[in-house]
Protein backbone atom coordinates (compact mmCIF):
# COMPACT_ATOMS: atom_id res chain seq x y z
CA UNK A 1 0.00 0.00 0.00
CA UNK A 2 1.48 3.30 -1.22
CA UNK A 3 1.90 5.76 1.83
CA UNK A 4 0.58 9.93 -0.18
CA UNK A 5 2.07 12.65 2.01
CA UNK A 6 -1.40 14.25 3.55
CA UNK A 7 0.06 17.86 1.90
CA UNK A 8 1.58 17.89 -1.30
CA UNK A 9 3.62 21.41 -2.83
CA UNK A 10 3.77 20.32 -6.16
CA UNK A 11 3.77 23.40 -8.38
CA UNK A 12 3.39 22.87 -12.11
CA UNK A 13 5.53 23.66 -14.73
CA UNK A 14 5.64 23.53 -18.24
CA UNK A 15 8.28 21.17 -20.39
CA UNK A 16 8.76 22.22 -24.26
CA UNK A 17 10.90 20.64 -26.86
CA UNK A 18 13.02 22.55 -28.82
CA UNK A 19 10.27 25.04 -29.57
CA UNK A 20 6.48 26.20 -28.20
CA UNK A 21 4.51 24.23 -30.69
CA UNK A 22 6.11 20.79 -29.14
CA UNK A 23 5.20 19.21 -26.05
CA UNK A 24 4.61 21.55 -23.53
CA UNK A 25 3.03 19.22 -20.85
CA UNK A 26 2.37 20.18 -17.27
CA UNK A 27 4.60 17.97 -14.82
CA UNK A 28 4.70 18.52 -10.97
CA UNK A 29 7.93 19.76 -9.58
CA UNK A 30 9.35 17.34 -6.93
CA UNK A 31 7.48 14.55 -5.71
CA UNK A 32 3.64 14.55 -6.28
CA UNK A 33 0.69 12.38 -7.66
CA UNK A 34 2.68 12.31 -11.02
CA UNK A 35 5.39 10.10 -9.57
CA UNK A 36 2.77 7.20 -8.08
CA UNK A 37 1.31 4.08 -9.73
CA UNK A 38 -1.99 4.62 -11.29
CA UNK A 39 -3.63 2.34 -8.39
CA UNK A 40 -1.72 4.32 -5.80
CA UNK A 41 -3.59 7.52 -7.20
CA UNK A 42 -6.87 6.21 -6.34
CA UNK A 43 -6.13 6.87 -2.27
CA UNK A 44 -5.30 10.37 -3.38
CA UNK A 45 -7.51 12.89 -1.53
CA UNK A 46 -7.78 16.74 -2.07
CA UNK A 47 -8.89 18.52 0.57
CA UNK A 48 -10.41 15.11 3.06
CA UNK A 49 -12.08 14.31 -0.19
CA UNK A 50 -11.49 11.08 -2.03
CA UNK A 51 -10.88 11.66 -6.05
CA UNK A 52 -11.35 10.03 -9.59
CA UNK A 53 -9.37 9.79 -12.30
CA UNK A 54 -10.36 10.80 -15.80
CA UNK A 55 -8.49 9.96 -18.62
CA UNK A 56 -8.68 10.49 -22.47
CA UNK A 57 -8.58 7.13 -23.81
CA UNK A 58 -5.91 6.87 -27.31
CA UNK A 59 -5.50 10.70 -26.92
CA UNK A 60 -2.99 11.13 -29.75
CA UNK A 61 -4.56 8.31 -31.91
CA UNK A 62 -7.74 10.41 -31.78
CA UNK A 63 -6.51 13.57 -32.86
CA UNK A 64 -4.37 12.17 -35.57
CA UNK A 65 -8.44 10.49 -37.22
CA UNK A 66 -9.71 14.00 -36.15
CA UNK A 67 -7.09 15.68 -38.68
CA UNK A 68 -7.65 13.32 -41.51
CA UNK A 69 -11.07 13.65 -40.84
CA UNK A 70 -11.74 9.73 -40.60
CA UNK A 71 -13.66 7.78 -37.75
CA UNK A 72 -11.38 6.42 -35.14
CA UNK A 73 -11.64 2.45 -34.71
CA UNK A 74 -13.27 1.01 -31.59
CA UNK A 75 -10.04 -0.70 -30.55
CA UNK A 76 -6.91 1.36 -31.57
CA UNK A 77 -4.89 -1.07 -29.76
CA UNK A 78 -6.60 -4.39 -31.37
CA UNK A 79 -4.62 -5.89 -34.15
CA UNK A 80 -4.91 -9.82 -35.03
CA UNK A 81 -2.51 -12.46 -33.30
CA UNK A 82 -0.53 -9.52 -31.38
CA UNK A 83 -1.10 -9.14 -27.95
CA UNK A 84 -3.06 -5.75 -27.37
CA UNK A 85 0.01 -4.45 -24.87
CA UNK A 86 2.23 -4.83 -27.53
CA UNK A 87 -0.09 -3.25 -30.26
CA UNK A 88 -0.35 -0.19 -27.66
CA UNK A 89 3.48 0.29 -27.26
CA UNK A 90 4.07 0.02 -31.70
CA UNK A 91 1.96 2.52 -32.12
CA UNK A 92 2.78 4.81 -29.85
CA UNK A 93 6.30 4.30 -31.00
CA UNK A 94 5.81 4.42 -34.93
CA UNK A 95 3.67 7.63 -33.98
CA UNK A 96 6.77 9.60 -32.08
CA UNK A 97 9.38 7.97 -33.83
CA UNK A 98 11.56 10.28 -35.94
CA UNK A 99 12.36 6.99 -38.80
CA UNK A 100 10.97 4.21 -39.48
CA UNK A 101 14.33 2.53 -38.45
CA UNK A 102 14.24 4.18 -35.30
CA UNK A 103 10.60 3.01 -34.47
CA UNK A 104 11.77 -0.97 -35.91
CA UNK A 105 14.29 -0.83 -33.37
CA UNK A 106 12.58 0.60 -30.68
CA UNK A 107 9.44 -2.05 -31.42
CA UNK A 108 11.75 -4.74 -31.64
CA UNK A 109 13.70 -4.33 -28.00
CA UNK A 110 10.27 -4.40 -26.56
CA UNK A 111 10.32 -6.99 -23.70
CA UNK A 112 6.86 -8.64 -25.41
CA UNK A 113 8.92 -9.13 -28.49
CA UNK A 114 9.80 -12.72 -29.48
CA UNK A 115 13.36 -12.67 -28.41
CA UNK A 116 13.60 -8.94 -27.82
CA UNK A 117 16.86 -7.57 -29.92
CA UNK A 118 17.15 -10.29 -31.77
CA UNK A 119 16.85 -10.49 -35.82
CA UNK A 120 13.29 -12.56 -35.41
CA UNK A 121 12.38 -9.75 -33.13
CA UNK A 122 13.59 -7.03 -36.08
CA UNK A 123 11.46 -8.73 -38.44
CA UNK A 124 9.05 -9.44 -36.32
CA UNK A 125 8.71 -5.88 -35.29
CA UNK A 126 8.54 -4.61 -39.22
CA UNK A 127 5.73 -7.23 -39.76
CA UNK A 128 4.30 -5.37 -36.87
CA UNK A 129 4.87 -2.10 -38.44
CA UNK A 130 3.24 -3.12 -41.41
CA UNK A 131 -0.38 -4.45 -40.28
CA UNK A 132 -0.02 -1.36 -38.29
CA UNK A 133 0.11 0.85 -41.54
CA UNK A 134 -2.53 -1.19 -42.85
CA UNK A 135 -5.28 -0.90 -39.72
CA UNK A 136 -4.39 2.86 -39.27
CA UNK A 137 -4.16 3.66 -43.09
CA UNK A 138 -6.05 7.69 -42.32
CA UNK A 139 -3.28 8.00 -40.05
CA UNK A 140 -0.31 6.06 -41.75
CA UNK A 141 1.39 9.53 -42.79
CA UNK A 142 2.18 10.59 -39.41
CA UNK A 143 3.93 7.32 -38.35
CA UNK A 144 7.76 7.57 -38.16
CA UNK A 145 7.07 11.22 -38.39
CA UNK A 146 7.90 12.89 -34.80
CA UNK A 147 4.78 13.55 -34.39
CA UNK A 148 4.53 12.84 -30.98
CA UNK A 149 5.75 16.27 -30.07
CA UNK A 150 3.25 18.12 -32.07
CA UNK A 151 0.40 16.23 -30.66
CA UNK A 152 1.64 16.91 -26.84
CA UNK A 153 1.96 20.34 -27.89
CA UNK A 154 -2.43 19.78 -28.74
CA UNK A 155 -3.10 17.87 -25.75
CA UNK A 156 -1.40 19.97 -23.36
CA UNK A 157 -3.54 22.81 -24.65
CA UNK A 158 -6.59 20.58 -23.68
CA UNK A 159 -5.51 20.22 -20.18
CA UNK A 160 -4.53 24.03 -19.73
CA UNK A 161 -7.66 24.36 -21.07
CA UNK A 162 -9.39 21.50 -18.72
CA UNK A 163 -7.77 22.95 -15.56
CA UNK A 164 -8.51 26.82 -16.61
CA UNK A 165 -12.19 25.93 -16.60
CA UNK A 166 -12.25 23.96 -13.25
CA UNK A 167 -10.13 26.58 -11.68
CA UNK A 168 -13.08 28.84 -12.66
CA UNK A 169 -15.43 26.32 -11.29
CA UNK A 170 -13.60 26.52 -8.30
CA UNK A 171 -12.59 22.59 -8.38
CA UNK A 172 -8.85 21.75 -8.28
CA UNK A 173 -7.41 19.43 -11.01
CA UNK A 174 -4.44 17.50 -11.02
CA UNK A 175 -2.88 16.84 -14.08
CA UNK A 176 -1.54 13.30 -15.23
CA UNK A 177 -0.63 14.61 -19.16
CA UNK A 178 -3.88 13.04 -20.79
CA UNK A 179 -5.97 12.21 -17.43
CA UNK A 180 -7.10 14.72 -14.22
């Protein structure tokens, strides 16, 4: 059972990467509910009062169908004969990777890989890459791309936007990057 300090200074501040329009995420200086499990977040209380968690589900996924204008699938994370876990992490990767070799590499040192490292693992992971490309064909352009910046840049704009309106609400928000 995680032990949460009953008073927590945790001011925010804002991280950007190399320029304004990428990244830009709010992260707690020093310790705070940003450095806990997820199930170690659910004893968080704010003032005596027990809290949820709310979290936008395949944030960046979403935006990327939003921008090509195409529905997003029910399952991002669902692919045939992979194991969803594994699915999650490609993605994510092939969508902040800078190259495709970069993302292959990544993909294939992941420990769910078939002999992570390894050469099956390398081929393994661009067979992965592939059925990726084909299941997220709207969104295909942006894999390999860096796009993962950009798209922290648009999601840390929703929370600032999220917390500015329950600040005016007079409710206190704690950000988690894509969940309060």
């Amino acid at each position: 059972s995680a032990t949460i300090s009953p008073a927590v200074d945790a001011p925010l501040r804002r991280i950007f990467n190399r320029n304004m329009s990428r990244g830009g995420r709010f992260y707690a200086i020093g310790s705070s509910w940003q450095n806990i499990k997820a199930e170690a977040r659910k004893a968080v209380m704010i003032g005596g009062e027990p809290t949820v968690e709310l979290d936008f589900k395949t944030l960046h996924p979403a935006i990327l169908y939003a921008e090509a204008g195409a529905p997003l699938p029910a399952d991002c994370y669902a692919l045939d004969d992979w194991p969803r876990g594994l699915v999650k992490i490609a993605l994510l990767t092939v969508i902040n990777a800078p190259t495709i070799h970069k993302a292959r590499h990544a993909i294939a040192h992941v420990d769910a890989m078939p002999a992570p490292g390894s050469q099956d693992a390398l081929r393994a992971a661009d067979q992965l890459i592939d059925e990726l490309k084909r299941l997220h064909a709207p969104i295909a352009r942006a894999f390999h791309s860096d796009a993962g910046a950009r798209l922290m840049a648009i999601d840390a704009g929703i929370a600032e936007a999220v917390m500015l309106d329950m600040i005016r609400q007079g409710v206190v928000v704690l950000p988690v990057h894509d969940s309060f």
